[in-house]
Protein backbone atom coordinates (compact mmCIF):
# COMPACT_ATOMS: atom_id res chain seq x y z
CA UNK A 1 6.93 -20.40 -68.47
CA UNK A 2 7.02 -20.15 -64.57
CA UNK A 3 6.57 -24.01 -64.46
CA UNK A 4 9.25 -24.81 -66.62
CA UNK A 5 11.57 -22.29 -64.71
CA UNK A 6 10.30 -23.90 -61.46
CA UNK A 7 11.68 -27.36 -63.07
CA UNK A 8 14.70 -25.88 -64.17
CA UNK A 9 15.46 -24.31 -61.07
CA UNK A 10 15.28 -27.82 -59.82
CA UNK A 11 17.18 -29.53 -62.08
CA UNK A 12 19.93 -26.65 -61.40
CA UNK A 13 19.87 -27.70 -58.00
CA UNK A 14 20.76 -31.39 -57.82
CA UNK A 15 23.26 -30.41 -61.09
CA UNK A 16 25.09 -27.84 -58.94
CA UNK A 17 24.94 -29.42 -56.03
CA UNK A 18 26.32 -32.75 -57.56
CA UNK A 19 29.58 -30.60 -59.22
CA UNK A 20 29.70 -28.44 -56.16
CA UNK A 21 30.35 -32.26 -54.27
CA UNK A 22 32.46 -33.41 -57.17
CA UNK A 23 34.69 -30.84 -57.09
CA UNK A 24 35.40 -30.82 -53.43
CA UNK A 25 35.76 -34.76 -52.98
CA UNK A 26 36.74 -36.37 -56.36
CA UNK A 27 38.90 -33.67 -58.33
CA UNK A 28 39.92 -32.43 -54.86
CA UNK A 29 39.33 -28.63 -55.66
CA UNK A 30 37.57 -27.87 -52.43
CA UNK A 31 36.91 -24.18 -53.11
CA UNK A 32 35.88 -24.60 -56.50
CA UNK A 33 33.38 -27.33 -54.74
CA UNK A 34 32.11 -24.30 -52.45
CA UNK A 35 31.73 -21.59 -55.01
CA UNK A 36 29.69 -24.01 -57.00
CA UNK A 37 27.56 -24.85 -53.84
CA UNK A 38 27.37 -20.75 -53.02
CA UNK A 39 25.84 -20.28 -56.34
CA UNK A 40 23.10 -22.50 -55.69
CA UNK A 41 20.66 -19.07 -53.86
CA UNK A 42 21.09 -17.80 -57.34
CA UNK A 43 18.88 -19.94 -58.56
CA UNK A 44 16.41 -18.80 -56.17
CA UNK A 45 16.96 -15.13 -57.34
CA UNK A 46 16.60 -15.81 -60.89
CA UNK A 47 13.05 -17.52 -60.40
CA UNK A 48 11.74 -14.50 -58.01
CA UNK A 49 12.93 -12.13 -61.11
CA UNK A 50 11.55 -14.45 -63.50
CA UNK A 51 8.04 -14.45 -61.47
CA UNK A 52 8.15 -10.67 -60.95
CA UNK A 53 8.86 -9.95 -64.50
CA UNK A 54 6.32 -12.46 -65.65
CA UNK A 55 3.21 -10.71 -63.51
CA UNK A 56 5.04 -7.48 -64.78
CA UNK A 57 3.97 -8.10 -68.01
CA UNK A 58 0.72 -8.81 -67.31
CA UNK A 59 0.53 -12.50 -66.59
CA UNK A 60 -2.75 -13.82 -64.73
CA UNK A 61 -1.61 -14.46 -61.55
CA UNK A 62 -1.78 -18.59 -61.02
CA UNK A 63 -1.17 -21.79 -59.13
CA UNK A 64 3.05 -21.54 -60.87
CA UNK A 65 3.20 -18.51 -59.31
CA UNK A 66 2.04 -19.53 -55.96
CA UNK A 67 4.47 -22.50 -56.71
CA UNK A 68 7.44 -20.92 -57.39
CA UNK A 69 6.77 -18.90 -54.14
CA UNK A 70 6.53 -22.12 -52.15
CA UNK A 71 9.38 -23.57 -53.71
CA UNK A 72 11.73 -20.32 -52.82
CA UNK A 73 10.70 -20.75 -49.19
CA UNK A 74 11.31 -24.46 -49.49
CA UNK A 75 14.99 -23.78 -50.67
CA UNK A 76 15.50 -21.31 -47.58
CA UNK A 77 13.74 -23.40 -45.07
CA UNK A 78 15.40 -26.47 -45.77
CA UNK A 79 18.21 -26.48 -48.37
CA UNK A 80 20.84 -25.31 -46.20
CA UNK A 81 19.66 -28.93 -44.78
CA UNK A 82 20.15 -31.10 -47.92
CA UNK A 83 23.13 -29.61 -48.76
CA UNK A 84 24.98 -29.88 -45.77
CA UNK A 85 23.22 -33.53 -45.46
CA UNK A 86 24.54 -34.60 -48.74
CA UNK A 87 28.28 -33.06 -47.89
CA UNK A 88 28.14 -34.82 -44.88
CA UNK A 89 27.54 -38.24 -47.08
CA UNK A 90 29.97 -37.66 -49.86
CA UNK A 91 32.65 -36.83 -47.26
CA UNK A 92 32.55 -40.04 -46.09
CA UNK A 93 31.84 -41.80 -49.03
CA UNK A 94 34.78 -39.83 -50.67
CA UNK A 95 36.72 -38.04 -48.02
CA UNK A 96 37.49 -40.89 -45.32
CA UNK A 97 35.83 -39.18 -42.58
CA UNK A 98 33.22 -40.66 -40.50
CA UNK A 99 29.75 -42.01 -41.31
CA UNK A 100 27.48 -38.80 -40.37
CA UNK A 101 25.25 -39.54 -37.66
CA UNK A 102 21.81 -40.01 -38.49
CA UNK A 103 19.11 -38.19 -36.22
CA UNK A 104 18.02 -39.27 -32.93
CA UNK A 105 15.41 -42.02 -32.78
CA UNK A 106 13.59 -41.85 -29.52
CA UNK A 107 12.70 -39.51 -26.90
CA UNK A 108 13.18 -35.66 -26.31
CA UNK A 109 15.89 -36.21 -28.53
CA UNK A 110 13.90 -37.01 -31.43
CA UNK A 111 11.49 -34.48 -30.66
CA UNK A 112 13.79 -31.60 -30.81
CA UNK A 113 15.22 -32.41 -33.79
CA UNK A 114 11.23 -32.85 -35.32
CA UNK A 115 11.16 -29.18 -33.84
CA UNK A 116 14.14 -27.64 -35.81
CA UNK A 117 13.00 -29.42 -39.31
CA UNK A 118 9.21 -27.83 -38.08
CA UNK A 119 11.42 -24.26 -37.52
CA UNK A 120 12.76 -25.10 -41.22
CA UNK A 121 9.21 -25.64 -42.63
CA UNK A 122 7.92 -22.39 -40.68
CA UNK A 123 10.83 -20.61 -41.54
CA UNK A 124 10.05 -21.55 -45.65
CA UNK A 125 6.13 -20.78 -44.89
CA UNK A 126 7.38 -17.31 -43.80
CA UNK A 127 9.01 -16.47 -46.88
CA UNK A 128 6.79 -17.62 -49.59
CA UNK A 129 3.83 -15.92 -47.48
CA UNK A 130 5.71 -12.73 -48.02
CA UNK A 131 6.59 -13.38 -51.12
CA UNK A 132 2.78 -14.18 -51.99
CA UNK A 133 1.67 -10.69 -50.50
CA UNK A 134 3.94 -8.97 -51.88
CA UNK A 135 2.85 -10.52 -55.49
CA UNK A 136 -0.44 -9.57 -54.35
CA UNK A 137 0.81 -5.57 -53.41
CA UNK A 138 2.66 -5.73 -56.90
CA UNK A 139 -0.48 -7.17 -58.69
CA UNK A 140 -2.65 -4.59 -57.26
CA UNK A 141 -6.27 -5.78 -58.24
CA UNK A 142 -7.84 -8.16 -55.88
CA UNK A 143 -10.36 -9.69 -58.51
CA UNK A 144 -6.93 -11.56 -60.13
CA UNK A 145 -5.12 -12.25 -57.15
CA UNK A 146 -7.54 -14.71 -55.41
CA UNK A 147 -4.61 -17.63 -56.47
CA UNK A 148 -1.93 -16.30 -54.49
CA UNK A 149 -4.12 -15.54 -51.53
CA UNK A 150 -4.99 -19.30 -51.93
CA UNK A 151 -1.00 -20.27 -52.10
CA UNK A 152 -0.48 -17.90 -48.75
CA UNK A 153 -3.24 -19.84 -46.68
CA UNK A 154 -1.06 -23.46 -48.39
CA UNK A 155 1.83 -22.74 -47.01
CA UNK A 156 0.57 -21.76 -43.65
CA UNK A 157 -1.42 -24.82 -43.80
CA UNK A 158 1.75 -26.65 -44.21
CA UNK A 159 3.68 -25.22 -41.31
CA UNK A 160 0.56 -25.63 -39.22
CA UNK A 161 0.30 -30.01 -40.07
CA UNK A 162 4.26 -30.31 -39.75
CA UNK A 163 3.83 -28.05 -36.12
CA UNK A 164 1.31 -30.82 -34.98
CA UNK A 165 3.34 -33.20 -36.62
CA UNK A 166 6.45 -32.25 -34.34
CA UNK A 167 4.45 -31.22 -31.19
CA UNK A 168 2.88 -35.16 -31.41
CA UNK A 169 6.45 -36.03 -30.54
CA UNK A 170 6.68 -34.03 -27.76
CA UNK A 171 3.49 -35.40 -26.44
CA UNK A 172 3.72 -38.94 -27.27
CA UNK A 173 7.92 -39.52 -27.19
CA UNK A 174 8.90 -42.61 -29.32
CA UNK A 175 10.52 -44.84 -26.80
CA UNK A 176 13.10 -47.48 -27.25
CA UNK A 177 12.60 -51.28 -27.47
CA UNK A 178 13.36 -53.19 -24.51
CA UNK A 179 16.00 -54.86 -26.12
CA UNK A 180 18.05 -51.78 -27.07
CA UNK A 181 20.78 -50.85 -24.13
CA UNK A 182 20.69 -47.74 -22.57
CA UNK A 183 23.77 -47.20 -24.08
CA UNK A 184 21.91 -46.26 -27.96
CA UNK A 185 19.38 -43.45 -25.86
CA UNK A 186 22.49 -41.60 -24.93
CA UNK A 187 24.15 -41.29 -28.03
CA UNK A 188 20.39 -40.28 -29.55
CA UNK A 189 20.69 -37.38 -26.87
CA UNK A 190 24.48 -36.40 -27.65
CA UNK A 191 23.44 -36.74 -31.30
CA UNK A 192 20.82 -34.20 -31.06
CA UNK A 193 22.76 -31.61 -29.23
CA UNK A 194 25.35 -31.31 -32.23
């Protein structure tokens, strides 16, 4: 059940977030566009219910559970991202404004902004290892909660590659061809301090 929910949760996702953007740019109903993209955390909520409920009634505690804890502190650690990433797109593509800028490609530049996606990542590891020990306090028997201790050490395993992952940048900067002008660094370093 908790695996279908995950997928549904999903699919809920991209379905609201694709109205949500319809809405704003195509009808031209901006705040019905926004309350469609505000009710995307709800999605979130119903699968942490649906979880709880689920070990509630005596579920064994499994890898979808784990999952569906991940995929919570996924949605906080970096949907705020895609959302805003994707509204950025379909404003141009729809709304006349400006091609978003893409992220920086070389230099301290890039590495901050490797940083803040690693602060998303550790932010989402945060939350699903909460959410995991809390399933754990709720489950209440350590001989059936060996799974979500598993899931907990994941997702710190995660933030822990994607922290070396980012900190590689720092140490070994990506620098620009010699053929690029000077001219493309500088807006990489105005384009990471937005």
């Amino acid at each position: 059940m908790i695996v279908a929910l995950i997928a549904a949760c999903e699919i809920g996702f991209w379905v609201l977030l694709a109205a949500g953007l319809a809405f704003r740019y195509l009808l031209r109903m901006p705040r019905t566009g926004l309350a469609l993209l505000l009710c995307e955390p709800l999605l979130e909520v119903v699968l942490l219910v649906a979880t709880a409920v689920d070990l509630r009634n005596g579920a064994e505690p499994g890898w979808a559970h784990g999952l569906a804890a991940l995929y919570i502190g996924y949605t906080v650690g970096h949907g705020h991202r895609t959302v805003k990433w994707l509204d950025g797109h379909a404003a141009h593509r729809f709304g006349g404004v400006p091609k978003p800028a893409g992220p920086p490609r070389y230099g301290t530049a890039r590495a901050r902004y490797e940083t803040k996606l690693w602060l998303g990542t550790l932010a989402g590891a945060a939350v699903a290892v909460a959410l995991l020990q809390l399933a754990v306090w709720y489950v209440g028997d350590a001989s059936r909660t060996g799974t979500l201790e598993d899931w907990r050490f994941m997702a710190l395993r995660i933030a822990g590659i994607h922290g070396v992952v980012a900190l590689a940048y720092w140490i070994w900067p990506k620098k620009a061809p010699a053929g690029e002008s000077r001219a493309g660094t500088d807006i990489d370093k105005e384009r990471a301090g937005r």
